[in-house]
Protein backbone atom coordinates (compact mmCIF):
# COMPACT_ATOMS: atom_id res chain seq x y z
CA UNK A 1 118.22 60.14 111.59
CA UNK A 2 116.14 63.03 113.23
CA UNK A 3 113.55 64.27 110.48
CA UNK A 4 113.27 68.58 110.32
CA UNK A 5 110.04 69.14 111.86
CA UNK A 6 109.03 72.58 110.36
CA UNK A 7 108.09 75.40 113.01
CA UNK A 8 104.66 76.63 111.47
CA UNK A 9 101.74 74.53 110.30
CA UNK A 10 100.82 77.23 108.04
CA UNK A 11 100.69 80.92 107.61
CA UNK A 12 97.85 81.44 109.77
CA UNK A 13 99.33 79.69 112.93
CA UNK A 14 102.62 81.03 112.27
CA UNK A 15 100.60 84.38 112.26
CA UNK A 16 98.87 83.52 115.81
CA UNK A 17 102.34 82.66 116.85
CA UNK A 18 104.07 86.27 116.40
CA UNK A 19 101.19 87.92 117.09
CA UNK A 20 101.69 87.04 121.06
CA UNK A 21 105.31 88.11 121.12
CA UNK A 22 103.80 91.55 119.37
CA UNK A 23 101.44 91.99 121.82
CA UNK A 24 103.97 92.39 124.65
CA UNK A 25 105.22 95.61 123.01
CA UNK A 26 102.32 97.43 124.38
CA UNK A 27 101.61 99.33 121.04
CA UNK A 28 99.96 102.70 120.79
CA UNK A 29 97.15 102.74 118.09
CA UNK A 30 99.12 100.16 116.35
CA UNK A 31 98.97 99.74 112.32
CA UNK A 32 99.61 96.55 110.73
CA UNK A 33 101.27 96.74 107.11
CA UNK A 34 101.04 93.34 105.21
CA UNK A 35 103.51 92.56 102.64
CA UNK A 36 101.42 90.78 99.60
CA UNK A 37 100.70 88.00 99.20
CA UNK A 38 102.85 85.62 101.40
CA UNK A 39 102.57 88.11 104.73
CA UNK A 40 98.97 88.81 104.33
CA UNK A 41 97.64 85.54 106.24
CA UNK A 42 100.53 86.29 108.79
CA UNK A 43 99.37 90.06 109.31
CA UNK A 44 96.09 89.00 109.68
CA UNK A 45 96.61 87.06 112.48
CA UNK A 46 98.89 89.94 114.13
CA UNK A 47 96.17 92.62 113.48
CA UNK A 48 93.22 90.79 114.93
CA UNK A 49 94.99 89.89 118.12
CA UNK A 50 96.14 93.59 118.36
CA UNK A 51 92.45 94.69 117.06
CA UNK A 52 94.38 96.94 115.52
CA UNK A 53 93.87 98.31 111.49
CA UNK A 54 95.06 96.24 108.80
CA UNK A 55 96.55 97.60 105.19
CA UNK A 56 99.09 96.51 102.10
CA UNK A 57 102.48 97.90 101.40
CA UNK A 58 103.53 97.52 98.08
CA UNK A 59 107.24 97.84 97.43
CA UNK A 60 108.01 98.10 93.50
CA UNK A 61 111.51 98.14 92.13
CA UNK A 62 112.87 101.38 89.92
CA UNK A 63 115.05 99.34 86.88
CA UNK A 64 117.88 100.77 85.33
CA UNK A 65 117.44 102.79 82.09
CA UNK A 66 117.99 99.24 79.66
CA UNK A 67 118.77 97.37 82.52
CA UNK A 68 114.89 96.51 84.44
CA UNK A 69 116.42 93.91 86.64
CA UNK A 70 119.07 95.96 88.12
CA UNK A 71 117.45 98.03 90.85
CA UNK A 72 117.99 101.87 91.28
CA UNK A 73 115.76 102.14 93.50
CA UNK A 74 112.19 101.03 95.34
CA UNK A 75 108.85 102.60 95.48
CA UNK A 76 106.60 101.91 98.61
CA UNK A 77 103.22 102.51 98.82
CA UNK A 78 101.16 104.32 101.16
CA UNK A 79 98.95 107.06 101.69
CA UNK A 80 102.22 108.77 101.14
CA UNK A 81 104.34 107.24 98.63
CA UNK A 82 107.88 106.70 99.14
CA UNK A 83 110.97 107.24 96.51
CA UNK A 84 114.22 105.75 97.82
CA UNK A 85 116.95 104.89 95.27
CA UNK A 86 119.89 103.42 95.74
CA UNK A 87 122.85 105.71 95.78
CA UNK A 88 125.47 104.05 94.18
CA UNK A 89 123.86 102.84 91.68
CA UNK A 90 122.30 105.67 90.39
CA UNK A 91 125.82 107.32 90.87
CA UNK A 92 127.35 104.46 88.71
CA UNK A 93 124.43 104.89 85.93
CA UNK A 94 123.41 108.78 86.03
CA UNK A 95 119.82 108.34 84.80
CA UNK A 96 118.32 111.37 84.01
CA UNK A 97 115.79 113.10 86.64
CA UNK A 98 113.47 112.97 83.96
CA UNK A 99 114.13 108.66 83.36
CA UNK A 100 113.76 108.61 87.52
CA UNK A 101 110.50 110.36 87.60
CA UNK A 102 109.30 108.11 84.45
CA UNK A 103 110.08 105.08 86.24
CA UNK A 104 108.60 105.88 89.32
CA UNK A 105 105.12 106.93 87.80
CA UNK A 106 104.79 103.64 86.34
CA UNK A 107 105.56 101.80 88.93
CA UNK A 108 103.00 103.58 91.56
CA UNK A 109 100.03 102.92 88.85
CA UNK A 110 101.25 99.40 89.05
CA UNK A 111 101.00 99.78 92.62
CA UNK A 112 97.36 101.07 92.22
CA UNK A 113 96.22 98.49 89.86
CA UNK A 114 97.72 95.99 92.93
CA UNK A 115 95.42 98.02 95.54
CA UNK A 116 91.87 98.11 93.72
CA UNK A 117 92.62 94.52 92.60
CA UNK A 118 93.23 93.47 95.98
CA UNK A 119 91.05 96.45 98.20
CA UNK A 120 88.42 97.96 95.49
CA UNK A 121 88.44 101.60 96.13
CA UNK A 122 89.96 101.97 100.07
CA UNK A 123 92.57 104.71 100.19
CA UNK A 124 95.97 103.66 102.24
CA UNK A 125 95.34 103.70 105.76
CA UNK A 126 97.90 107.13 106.99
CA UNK A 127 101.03 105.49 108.73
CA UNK A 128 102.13 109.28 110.27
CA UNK A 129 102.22 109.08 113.97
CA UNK A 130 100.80 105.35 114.29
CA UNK A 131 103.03 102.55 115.75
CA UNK A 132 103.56 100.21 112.96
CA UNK A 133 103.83 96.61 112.73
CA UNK A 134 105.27 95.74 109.25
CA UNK A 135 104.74 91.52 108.75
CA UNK A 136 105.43 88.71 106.37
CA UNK A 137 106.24 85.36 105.88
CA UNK A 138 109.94 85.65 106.82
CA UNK A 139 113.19 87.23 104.70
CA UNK A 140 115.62 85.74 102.97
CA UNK A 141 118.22 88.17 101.89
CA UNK A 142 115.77 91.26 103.31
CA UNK A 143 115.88 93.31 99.69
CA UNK A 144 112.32 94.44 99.95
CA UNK A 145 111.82 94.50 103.87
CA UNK A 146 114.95 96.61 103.75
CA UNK A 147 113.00 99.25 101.27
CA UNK A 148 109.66 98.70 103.41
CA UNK A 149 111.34 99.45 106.62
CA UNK A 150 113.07 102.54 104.89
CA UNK A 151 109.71 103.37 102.86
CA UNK A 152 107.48 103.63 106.42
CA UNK A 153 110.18 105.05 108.49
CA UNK A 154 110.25 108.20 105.93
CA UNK A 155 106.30 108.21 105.74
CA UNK A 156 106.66 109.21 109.67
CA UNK A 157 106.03 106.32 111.40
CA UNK A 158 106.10 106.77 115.47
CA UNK A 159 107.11 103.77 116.06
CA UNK A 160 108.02 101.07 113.66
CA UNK A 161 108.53 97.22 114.68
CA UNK A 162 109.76 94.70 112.32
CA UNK A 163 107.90 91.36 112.77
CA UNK A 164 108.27 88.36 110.97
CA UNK A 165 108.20 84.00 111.85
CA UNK A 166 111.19 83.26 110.39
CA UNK A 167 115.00 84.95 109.15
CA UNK A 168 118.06 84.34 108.97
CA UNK A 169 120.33 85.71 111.94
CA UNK A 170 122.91 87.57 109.84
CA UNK A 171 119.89 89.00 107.96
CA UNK A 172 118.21 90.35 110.86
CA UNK A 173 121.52 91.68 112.32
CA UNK A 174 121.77 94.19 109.21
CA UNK A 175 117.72 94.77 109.88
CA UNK A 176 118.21 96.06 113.10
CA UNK A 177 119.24 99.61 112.85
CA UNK A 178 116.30 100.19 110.95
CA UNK A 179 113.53 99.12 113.19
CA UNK A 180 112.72 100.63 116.50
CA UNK A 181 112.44 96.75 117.41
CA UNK A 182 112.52 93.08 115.24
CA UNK A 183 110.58 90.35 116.41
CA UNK A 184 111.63 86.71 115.13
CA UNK A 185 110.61 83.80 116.15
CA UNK A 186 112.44 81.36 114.47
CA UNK A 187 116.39 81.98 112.91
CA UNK A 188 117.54 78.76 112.01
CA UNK A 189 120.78 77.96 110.94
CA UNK A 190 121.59 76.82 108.36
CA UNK A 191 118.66 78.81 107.12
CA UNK A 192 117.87 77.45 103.75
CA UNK A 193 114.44 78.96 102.73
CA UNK A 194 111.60 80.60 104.03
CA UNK A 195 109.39 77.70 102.75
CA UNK A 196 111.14 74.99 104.57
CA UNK A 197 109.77 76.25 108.08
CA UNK A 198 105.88 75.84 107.20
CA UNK A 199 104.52 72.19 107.12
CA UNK A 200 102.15 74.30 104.32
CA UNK A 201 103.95 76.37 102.21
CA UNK A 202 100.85 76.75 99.33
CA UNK A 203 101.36 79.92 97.49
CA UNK A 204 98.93 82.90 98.97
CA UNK A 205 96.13 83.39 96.48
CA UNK A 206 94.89 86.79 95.46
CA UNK A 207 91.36 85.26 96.51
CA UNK A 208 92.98 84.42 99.60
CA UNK A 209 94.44 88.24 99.88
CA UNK A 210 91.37 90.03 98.93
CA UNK A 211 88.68 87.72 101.70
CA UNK A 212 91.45 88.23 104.08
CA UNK A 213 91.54 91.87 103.69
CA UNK A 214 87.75 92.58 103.78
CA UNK A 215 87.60 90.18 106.68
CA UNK A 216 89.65 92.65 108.42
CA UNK A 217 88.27 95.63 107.47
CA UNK A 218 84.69 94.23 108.62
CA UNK A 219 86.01 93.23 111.65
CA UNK A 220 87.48 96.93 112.53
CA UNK A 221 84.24 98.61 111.42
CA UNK A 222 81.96 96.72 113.52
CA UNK A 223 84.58 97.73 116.99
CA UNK A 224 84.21 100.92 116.05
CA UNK A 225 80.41 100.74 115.61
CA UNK A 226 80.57 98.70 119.26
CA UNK A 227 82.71 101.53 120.83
């Protein structure tokens, strides 16, 4: 019996991995956008291959008026927050403008107590006009990738590249339209989980998030103070 031998040691060499098929799109001052906490390791790896700027997008779900774990939307973060609900369930439940504006508020200072506990006081880095690499760990079903890739196209984006180690193929299929381009490395089938692909699956610490973070931002200010 052949034993599964997974496709990534770990985050970081899974990171190291896609970060040499995302070098070959020849990106313009490229932006990479981390997913906490899982994708952070990964998008470190991408951005200091690229040497390109590093930040966090937070994606938040909107719940239903009685009904939190039925999504009516997303909020995603940025220097330029994004509001996307979902249509036909906000058709189906008619909250009020006033319940939708509620919601949202308190899920962006959620967002911000997620920032300074993870990057102190650093504003979002402005995705308008940058290419922009959005990374994690891999998708499953794609719910919040879906309302990241929707969330960064809307914040004007120039180019925006989906790129992740592992996902399923009938996932990425429905991914597609909404990327100007999806890297994958690995779509196994069947696909199981995202966990079963890294021979080190250890849940990403918010220690882990935070070093990682100000190791990149250290590492961008001292190019710049070498250019």
């Amino acid at each position: 019996m052949m034993l599964h031998r997974p496709a990534f040691a770990d985050r970081h060499d899974a990171g190291r991995k896609l970060a040499a098929a995302v070098r070959r799109e020849r990106l313009r001052d490229p932006l990479v956008l981390a997913l906490p906490r899982g994708g952070v390791p990964v998008a470190y790896e991408v951005a200091h291959a690229l040497h390109a700027d590093l930040d966090l997008l937070v994606v938040r779900k909107l719940g239903a008026p009685g009904y939190e774990e039925l999504g009516i939307g997303a909020v995603v973060d940025g220097d330029d927050p994004q509001l996307l609900l979902n249509e036909d369930v906000v058709r189906q439940l008619a909250p009020s403008p006033d319940y939708i504006r509620h919601e949202m508020q308190r899920q962006l200072k959620e967002i911000e107590r997620r920032r300074k506990a993870y990057l102190g006081e650093r504003s979002p880095i402005p995705i308008r006009g940058r290419d922009v690499v959005l990374v994690d760990d891999g998708i499953a079903t794609g719910g919040t990738i879906r309302a990241a890739l929707r969330g960064v196209r809307k914040a004007g984006a120039a180019r925006l590249i989906l790129a992740v180690p592992v996902a399923p193929a009938d996932t990425l299929a429905e991914l597609r339209g909404q990327a100007d381009a999806v890297i994958c490395l690995e779509t196994p089938y069947p696909f199981h989980a995202v966990g079963a692909h890294y021979a080190d699956f250890t849940q990403t610490s918010d220690d882990e998030v935070v070093a990682l973070m100000d190791r990149a931002a250290a590492e961008r200010r001292d190019a710049v103070a070498e250019d």
